[in-house]
N, C-alpha and C. Protein backbone atom coordinates (compact mmCIF):
# COMPACT_ATOMS: atom_id res chain seq x y z
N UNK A 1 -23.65 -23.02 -9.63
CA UNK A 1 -22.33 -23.62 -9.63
C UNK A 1 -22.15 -24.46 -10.89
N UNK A 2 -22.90 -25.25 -10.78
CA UNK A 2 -22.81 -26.31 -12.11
C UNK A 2 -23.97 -25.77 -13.78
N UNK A 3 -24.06 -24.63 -13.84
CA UNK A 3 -24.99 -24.02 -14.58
C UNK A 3 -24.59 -22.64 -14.72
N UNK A 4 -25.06 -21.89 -15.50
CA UNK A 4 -25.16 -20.19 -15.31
C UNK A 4 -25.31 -19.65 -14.36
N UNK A 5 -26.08 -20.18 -13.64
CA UNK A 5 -26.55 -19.25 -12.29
C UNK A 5 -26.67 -20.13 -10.89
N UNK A 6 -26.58 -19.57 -10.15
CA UNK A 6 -27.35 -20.42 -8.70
C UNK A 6 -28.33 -20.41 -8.22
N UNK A 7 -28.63 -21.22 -7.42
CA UNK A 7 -29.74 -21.31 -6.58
C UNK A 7 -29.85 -19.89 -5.67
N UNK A 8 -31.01 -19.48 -5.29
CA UNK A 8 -30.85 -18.78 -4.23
C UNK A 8 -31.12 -18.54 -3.05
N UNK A 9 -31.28 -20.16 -2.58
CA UNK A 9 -30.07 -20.21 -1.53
C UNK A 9 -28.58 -20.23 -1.22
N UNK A 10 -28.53 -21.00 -2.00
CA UNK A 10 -26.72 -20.53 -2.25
C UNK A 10 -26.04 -19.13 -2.07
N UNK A 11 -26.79 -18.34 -3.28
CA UNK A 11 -26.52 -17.03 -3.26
C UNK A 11 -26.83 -16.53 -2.28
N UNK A 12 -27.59 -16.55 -1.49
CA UNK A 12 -28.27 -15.50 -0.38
C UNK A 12 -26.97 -16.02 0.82
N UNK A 13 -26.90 -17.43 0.96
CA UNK A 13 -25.80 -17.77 1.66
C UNK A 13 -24.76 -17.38 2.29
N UNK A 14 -24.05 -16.80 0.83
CA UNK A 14 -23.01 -16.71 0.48
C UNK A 14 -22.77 -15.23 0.85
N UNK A 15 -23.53 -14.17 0.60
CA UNK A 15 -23.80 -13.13 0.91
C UNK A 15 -23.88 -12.50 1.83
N UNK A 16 -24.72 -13.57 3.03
CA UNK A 16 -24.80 -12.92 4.23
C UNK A 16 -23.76 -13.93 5.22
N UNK A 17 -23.49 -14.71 4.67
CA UNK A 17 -21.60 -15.20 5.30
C UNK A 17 -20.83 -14.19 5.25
N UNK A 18 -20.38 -13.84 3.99
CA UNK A 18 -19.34 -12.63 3.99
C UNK A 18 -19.74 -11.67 4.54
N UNK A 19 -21.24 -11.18 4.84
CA UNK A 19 -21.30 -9.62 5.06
C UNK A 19 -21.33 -10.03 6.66
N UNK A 20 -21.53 -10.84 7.52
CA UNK A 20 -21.01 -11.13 8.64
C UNK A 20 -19.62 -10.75 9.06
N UNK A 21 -18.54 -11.86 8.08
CA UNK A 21 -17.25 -12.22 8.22
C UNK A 21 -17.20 -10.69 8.33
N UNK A 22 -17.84 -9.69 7.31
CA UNK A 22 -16.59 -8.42 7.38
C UNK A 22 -17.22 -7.55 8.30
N UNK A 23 -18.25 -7.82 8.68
CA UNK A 23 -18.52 -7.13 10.37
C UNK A 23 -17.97 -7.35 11.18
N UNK A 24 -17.96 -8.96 11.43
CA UNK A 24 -16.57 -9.33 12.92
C UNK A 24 -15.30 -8.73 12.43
N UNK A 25 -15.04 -8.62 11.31
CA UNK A 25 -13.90 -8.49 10.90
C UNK A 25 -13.37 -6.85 11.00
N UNK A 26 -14.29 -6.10 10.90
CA UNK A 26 -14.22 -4.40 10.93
C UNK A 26 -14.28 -4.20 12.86
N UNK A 27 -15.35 -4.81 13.03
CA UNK A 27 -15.33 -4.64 14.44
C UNK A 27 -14.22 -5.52 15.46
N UNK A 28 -13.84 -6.03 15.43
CA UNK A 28 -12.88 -6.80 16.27
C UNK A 28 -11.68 -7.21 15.71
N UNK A 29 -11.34 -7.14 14.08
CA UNK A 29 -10.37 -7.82 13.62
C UNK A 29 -10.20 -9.17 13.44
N UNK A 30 -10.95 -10.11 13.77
CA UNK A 30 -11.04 -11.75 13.61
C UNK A 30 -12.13 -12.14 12.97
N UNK A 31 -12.30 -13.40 12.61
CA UNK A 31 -13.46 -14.00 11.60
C UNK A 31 -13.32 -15.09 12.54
N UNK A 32 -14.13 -15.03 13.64
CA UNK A 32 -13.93 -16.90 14.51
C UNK A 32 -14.05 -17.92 13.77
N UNK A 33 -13.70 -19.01 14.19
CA UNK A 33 -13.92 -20.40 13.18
C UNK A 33 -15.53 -20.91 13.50
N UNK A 34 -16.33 -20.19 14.50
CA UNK A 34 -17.76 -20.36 15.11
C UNK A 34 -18.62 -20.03 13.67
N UNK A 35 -17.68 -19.08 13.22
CA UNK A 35 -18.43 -18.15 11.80
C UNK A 35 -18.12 -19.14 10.62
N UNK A 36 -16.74 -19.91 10.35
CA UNK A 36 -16.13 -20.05 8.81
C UNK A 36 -16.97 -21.77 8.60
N UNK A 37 -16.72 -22.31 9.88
CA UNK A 37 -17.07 -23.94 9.65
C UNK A 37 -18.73 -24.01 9.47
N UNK A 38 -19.41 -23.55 10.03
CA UNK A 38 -20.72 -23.63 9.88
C UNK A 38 -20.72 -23.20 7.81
N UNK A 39 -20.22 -22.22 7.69
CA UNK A 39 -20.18 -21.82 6.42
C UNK A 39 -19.69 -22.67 5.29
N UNK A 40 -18.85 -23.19 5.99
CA UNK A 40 -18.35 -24.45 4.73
C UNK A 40 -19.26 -25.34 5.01
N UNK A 41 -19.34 -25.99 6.24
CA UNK A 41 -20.53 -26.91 5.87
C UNK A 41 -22.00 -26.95 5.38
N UNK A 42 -21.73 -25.47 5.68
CA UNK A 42 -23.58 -24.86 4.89
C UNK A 42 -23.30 -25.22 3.17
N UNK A 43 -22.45 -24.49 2.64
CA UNK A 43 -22.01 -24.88 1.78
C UNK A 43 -21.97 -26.25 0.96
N UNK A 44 -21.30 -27.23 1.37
CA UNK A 44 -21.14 -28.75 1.14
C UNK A 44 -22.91 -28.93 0.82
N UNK A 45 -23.42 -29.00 2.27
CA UNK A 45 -24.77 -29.77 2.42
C UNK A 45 -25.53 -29.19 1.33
N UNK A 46 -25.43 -27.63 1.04
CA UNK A 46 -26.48 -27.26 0.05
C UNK A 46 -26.15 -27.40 -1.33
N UNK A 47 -25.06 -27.40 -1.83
CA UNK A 47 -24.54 -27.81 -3.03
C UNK A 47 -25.05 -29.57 -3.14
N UNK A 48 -24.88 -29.66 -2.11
CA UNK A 48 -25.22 -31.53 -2.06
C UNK A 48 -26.39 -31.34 -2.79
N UNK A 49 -27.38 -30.68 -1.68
CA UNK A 49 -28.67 -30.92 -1.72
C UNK A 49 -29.03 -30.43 -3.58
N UNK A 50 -28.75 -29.60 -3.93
CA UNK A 50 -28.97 -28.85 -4.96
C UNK A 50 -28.79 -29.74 -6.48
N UNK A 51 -27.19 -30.37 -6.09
CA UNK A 51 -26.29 -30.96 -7.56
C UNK A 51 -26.28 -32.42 -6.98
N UNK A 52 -26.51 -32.94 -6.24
CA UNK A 52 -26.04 -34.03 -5.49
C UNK A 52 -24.75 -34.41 -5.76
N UNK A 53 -24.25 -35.41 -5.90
CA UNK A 53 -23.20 -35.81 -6.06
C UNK A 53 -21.84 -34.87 -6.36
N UNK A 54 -22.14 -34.49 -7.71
CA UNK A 54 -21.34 -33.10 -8.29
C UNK A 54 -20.91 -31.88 -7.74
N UNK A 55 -22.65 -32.05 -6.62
CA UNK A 55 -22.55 -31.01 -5.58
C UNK A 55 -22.08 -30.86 -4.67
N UNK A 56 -21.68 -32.02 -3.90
CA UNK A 56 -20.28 -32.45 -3.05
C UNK A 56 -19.31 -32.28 -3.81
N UNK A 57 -18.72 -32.63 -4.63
CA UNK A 57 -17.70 -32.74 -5.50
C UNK A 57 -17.07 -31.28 -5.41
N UNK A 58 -17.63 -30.71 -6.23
CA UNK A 58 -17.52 -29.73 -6.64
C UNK A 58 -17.54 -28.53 -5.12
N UNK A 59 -18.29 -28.91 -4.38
CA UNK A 59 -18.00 -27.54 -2.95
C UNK A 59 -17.12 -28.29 -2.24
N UNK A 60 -16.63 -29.40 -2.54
CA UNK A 60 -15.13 -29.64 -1.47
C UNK A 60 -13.82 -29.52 -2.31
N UNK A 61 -14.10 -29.25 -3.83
CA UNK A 61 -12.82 -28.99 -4.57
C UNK A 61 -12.91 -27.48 -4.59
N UNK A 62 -13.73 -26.66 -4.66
CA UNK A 62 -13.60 -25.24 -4.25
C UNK A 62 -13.47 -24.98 -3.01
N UNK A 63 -14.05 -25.54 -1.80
CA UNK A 63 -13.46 -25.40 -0.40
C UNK A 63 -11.47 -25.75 -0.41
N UNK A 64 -11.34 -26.57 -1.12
CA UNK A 64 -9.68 -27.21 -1.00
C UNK A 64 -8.61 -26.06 -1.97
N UNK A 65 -9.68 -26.31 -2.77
CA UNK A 65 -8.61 -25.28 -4.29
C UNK A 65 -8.50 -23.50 -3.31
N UNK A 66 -9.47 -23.16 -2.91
CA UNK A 66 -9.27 -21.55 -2.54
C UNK A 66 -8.34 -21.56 -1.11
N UNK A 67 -8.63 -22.91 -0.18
CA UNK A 67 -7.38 -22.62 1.20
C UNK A 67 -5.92 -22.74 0.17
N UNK A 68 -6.32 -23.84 -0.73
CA UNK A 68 -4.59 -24.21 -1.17
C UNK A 68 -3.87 -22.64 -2.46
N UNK A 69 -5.07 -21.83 -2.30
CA UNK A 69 -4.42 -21.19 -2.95
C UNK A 69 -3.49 -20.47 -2.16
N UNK A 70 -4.24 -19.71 -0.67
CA UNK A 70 -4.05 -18.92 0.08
C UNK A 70 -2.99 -19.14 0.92
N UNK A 71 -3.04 -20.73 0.99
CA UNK A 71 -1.45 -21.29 2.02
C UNK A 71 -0.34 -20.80 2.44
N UNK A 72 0.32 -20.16 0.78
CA UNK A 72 1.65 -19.69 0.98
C UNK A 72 1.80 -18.15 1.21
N UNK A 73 0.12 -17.30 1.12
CA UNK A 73 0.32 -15.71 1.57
C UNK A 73 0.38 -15.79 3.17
N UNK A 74 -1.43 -16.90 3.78
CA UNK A 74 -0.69 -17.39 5.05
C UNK A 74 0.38 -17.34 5.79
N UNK A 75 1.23 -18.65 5.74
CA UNK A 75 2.42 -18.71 5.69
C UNK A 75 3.85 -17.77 5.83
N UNK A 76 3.38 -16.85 5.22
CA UNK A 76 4.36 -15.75 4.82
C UNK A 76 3.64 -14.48 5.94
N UNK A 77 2.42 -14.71 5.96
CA UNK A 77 2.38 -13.44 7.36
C UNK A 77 1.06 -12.47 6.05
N UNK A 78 1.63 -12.73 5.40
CA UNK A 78 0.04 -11.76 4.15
C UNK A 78 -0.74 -11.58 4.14
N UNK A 79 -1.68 -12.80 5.03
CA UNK A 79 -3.02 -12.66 4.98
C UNK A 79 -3.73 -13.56 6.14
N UNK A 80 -4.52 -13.33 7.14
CA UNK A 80 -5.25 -13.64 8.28
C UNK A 80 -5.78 -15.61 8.28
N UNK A 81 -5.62 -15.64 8.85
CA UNK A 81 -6.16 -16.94 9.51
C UNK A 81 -7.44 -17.39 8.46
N UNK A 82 -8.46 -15.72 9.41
CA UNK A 82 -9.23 -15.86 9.14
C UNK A 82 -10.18 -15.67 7.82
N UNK A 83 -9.41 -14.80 6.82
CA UNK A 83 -9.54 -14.46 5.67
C UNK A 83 -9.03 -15.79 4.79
N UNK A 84 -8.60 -16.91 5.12
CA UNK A 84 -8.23 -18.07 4.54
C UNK A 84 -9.40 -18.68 4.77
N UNK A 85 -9.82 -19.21 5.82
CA UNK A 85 -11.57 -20.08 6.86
C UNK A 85 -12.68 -19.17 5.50
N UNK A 86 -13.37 -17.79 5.85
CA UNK A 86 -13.22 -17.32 5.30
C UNK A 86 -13.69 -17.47 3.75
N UNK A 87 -13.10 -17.30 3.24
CA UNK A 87 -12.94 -17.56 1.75
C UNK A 87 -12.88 -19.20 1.31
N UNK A 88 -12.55 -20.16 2.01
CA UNK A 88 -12.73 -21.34 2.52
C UNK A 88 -14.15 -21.80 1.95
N UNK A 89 -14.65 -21.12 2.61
CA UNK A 89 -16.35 -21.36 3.19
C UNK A 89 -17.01 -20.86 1.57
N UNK A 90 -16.40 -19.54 1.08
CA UNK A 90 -17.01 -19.47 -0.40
C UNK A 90 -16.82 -20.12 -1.36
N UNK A 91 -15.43 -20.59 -1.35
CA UNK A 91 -15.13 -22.15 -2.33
C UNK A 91 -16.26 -23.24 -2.25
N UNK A 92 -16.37 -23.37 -0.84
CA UNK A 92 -17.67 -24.47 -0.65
C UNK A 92 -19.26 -23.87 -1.24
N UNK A 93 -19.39 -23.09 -0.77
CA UNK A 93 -20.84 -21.95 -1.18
C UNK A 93 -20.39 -22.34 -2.53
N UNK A 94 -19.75 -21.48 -3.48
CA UNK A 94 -20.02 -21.08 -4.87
C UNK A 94 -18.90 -22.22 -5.68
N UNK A 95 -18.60 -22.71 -5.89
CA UNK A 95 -17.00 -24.01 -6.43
C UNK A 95 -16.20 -23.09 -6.64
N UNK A 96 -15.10 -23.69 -7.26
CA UNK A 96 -14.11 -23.35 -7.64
C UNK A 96 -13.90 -22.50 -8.42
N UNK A 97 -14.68 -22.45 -9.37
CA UNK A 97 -14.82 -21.61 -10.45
C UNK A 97 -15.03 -19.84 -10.16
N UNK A 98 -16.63 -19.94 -9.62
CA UNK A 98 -17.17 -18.72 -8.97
C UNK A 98 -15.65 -18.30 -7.41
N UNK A 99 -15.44 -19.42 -6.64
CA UNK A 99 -15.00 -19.18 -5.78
C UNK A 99 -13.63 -18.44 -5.87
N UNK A 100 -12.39 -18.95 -7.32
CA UNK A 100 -11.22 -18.25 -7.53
C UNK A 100 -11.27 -17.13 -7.95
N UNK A 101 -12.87 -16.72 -8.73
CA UNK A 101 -13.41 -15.24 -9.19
C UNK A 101 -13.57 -14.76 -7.87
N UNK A 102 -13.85 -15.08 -7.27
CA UNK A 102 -13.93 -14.14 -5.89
C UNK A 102 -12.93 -13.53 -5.30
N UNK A 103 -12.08 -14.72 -5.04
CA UNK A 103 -10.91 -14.40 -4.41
C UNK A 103 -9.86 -13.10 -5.52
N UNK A 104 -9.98 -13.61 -6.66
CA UNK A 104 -8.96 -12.94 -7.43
C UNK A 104 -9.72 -11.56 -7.37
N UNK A 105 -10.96 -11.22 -7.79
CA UNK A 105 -11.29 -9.85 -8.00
C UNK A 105 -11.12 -9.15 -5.74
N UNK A 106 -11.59 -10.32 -5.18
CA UNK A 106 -11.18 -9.41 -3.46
C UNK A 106 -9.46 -9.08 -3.44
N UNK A 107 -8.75 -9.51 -4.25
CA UNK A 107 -7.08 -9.58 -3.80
C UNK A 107 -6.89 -8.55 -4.82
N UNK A 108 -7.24 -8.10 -5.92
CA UNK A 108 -7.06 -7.13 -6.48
C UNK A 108 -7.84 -5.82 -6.42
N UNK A 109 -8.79 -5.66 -5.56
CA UNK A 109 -9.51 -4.75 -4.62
C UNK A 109 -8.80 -4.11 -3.76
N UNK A 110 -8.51 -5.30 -2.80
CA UNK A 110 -7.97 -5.28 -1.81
C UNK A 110 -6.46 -4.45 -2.25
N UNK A 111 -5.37 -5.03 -2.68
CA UNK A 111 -4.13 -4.26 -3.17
C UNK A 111 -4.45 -2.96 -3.35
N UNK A 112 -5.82 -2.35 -4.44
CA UNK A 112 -6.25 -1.20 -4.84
C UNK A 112 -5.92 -0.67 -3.45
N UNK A 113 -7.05 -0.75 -2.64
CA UNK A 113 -7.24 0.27 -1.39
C UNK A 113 -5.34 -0.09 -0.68
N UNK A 114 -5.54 -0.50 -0.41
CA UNK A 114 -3.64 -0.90 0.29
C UNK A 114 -3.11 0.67 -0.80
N UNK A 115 -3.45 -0.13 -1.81
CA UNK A 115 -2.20 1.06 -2.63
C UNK A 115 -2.39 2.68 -2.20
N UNK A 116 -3.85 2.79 -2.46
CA UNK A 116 -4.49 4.30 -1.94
C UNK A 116 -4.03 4.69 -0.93
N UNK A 117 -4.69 3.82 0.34
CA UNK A 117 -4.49 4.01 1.64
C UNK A 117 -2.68 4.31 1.84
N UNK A 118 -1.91 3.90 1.22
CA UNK A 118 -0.30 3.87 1.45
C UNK A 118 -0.18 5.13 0.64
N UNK A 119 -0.40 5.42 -0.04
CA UNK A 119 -0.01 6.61 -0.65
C UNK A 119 -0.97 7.89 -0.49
N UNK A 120 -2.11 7.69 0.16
CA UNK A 120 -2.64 8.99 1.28
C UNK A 120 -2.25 9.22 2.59
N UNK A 121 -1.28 8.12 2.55
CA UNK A 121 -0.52 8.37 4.00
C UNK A 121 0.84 8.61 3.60
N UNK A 122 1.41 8.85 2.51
CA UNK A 122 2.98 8.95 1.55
C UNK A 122 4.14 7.77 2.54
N UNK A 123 3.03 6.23 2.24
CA UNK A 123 4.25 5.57 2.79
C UNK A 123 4.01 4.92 1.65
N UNK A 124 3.64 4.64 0.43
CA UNK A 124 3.29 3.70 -0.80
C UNK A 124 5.13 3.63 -1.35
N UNK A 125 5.99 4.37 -1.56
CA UNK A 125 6.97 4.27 -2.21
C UNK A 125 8.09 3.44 -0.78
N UNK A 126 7.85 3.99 -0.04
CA UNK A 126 8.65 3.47 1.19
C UNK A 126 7.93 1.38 1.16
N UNK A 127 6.83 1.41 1.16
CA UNK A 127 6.80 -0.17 1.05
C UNK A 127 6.87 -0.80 -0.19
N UNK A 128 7.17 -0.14 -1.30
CA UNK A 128 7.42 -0.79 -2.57
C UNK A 128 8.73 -1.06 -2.48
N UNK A 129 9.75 0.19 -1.84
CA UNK A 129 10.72 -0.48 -1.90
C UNK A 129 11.31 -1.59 -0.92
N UNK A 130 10.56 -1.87 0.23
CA UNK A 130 10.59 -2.70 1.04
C UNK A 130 10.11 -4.27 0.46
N UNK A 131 9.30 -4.01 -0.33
CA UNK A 131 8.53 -5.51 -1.18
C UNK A 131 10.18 -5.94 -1.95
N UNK A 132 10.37 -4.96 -2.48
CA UNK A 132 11.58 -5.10 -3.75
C UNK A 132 12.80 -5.65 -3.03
N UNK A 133 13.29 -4.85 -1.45
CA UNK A 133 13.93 -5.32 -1.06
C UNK A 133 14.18 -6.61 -0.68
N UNK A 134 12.63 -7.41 -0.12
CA UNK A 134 12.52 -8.47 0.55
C UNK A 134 12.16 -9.39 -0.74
N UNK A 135 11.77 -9.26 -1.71
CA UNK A 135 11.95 -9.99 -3.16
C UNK A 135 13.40 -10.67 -3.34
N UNK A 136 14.63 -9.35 -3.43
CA UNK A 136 15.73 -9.31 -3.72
C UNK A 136 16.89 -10.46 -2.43
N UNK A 137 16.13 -10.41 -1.43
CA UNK A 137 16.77 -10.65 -0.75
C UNK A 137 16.72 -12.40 -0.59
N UNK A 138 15.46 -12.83 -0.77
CA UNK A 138 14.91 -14.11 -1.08
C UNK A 138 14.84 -14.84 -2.28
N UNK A 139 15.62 -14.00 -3.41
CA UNK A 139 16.33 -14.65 -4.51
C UNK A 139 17.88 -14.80 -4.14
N UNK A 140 18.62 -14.24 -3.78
CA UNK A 140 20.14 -13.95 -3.43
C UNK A 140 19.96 -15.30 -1.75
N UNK A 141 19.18 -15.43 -1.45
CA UNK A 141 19.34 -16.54 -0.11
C UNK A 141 18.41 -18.01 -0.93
N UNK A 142 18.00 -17.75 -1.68
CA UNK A 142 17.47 -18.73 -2.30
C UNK A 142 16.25 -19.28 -1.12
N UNK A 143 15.50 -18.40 -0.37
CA UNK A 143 14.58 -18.96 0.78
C UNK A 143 13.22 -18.35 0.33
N UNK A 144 12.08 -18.32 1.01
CA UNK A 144 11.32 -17.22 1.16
C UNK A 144 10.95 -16.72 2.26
N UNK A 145 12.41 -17.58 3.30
CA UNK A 145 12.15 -16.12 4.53
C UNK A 145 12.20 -14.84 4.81
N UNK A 146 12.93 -14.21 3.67
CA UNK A 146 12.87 -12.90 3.63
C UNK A 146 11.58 -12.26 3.39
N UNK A 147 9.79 -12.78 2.86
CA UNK A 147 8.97 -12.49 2.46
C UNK A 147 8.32 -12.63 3.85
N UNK A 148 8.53 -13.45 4.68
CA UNK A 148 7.88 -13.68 6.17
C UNK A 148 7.79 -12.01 6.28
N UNK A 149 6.17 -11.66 6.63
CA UNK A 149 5.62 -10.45 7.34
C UNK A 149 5.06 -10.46 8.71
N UNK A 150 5.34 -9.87 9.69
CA UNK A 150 4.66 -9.96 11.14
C UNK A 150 3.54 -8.77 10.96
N UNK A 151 2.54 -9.28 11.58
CA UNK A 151 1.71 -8.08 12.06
C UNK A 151 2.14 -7.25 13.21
N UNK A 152 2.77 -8.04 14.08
CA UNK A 152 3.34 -6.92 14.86
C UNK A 152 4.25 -6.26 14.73
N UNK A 153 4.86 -6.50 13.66
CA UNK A 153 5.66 -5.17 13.58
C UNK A 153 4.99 -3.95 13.53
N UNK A 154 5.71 -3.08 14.24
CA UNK A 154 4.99 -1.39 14.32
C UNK A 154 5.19 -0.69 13.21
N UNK A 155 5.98 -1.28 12.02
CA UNK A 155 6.06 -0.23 10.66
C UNK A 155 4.61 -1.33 9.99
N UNK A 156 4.56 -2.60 10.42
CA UNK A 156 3.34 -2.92 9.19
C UNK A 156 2.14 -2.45 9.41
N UNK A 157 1.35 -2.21 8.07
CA UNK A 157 0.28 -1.49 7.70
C UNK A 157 -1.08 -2.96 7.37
N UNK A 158 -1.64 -3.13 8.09
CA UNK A 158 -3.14 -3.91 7.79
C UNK A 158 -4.29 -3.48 7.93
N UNK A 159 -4.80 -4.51 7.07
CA UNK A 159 -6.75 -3.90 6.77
C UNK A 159 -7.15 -5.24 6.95
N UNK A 160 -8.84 -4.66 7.41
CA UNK A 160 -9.38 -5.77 7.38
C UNK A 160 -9.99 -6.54 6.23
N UNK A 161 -8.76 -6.85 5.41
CA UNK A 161 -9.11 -7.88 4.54
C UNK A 161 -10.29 -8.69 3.84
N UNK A 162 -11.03 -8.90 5.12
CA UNK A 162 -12.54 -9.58 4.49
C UNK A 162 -13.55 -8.30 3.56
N UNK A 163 -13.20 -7.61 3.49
CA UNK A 163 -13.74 -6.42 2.94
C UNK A 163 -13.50 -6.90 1.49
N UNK A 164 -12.32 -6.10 1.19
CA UNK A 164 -12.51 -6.56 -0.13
C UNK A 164 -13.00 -7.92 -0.60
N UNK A 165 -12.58 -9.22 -0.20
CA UNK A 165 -12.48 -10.08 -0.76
C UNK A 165 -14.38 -10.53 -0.34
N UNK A 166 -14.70 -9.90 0.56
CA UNK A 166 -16.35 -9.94 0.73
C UNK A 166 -16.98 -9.12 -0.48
N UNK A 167 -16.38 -8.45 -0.94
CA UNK A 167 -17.57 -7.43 -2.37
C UNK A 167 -16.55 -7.67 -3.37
N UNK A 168 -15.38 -8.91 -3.76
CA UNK A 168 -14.81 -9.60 -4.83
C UNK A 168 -15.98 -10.74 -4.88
N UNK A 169 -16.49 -11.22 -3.62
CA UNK A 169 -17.45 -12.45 -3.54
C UNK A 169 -18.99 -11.37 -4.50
N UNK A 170 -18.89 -10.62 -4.03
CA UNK A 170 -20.12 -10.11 -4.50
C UNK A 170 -20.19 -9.90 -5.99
N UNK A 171 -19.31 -9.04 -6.25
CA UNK A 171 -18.71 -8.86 -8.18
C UNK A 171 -18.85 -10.33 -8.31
N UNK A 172 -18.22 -11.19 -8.18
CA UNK A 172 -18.03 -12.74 -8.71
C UNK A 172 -19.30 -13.51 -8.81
N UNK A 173 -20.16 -12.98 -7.96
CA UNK A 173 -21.50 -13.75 -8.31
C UNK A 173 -22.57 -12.95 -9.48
N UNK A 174 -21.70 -11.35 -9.19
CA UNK A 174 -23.11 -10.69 -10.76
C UNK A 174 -22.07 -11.10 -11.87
N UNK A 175 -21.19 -11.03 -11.47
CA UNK A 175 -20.05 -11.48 -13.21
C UNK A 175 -20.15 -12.60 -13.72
N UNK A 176 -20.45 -13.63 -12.97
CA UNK A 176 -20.31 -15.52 -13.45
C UNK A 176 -21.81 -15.35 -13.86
N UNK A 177 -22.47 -15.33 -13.31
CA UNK A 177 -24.07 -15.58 -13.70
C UNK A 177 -24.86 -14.81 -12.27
N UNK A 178 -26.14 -14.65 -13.16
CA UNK A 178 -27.08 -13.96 -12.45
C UNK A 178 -27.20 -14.34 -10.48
N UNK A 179 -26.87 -13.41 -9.65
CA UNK A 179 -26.52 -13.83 -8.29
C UNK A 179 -28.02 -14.34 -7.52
N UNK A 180 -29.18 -13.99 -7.90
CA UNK A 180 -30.36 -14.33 -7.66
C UNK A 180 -31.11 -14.96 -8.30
N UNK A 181 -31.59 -16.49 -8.54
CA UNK A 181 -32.16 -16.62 -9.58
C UNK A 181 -32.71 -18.06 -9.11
N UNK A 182 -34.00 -18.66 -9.46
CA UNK A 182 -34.46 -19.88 -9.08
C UNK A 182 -34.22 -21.01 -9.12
C-alpha cells in the first residue's frame, strides 16, 4: 500500500475475500455483510499492523473513497448492495490507490461482458438506446430519476457483478506492484 508492493498478507487477504464474495455471489446472488465487515476490518487491523498509523489512515480513506465512489450507481439501482460492502472491504485491504485500480479495471470488465452478453443475446442496441433514452430524459427534467434502474423489472438484464470487479481486484494487484511479496 504505502510502497511498491504488499505484504502478503494483505495480498493473500484480499484475494481470498473476493474469491469468496464471487462464490456467494454466483451461487446465491448476495455478498452478506457476515462476508464484507469482517473484510474491512481485516483490512484496517492489518494495514494498521503493517504501516501503523498511515496504515489506518490510509485503509479507512480507501474503505471511504471506493463506497463514496459507488454511492450514486447504488442509488440509481446499477449496482448491488453488496458489490459496494464488497469492494468496501478492498479499499480497506489495498488503499485507495490499489483499491480505485480495482474498481475501475472490475467496472470496465464488467461493462465488457454486459456488452457481449447483450449482444449474444441481440438486445445490446435495444439497451443503448434505452441508456440514451433515460440520459435524455434526465437532462430535459433536470433530475436523475430517469436513470433509477429496478432489478425487478422483467426487461432488466444482471450479472453477478463481484466477478468482474473480483479479477479487476486481481489485475490491480499484478499492475500496481508485485501481488506476492515479503
Amino acid at each position: 500500500m504505502f510502497g511498491s508492493s504488499l505484504p502478503v498478507p494483505i495480498s493473500a487477504s484480499a484475494l481470498a475475500f473476493v474469491t469468496l464474495c464471487m462464490l456467494s455471489d454466483v451461487r446465491t446472488r448476495r455478498i452478506p455483510n457476515a462476508m464484507c465487515a469482517p473484510g474491512m476490518a481485516l483490512g484496517v487491523a492489518l494495514n494498521a499492523a503493517y504501516f501503523g498509523v498511515s496504515g489506518l489512515v490510509g485503509s479507512v480513506a480507501g474503505l471511504i473513497a471506493i463506497v463514496a465512489v459507488l454511492l450514486a450507481p447504488f442509488a440509481l439501482g446499477g449496482i448491488g448492495g453488496g458489490d459496494v460492502k464488497m469492494m468496501g472491504a478492498v479499499g480497506a485491504l489495498l488503499g485507495v490507490q490499489r483499491g480505485i485500480a480495482a474498481l475501475a479495471i472490475g467496472l470496465v470488465l464488467g461493462g465488457a461482458v454486459m456488452m457481449i452478453h447483450l449482444a449474444r443475446r441481440g438486445r445490446l442496441r435495444e439497451k443503448l438506446e434505452a441508456v440514451g433514452t433515460m440520459v435524455s430524459a434526465a437532462v430535459v427534467v433536470g433530475s436523475v430519476d430517469p436513470l433509477r434502474v429496478s432489478a425487478a423489472d422483467q426487461h432488466a438484464v444482471a450479472l453477478p457483478y463481484s466477478v468482474p470487479l473480483g479479477v479487476g481486484t486481481l489485475a490491480a494487484l499484478m499492475l500496481t506492484g508485485n501481488a506476492f511479496v515479503r
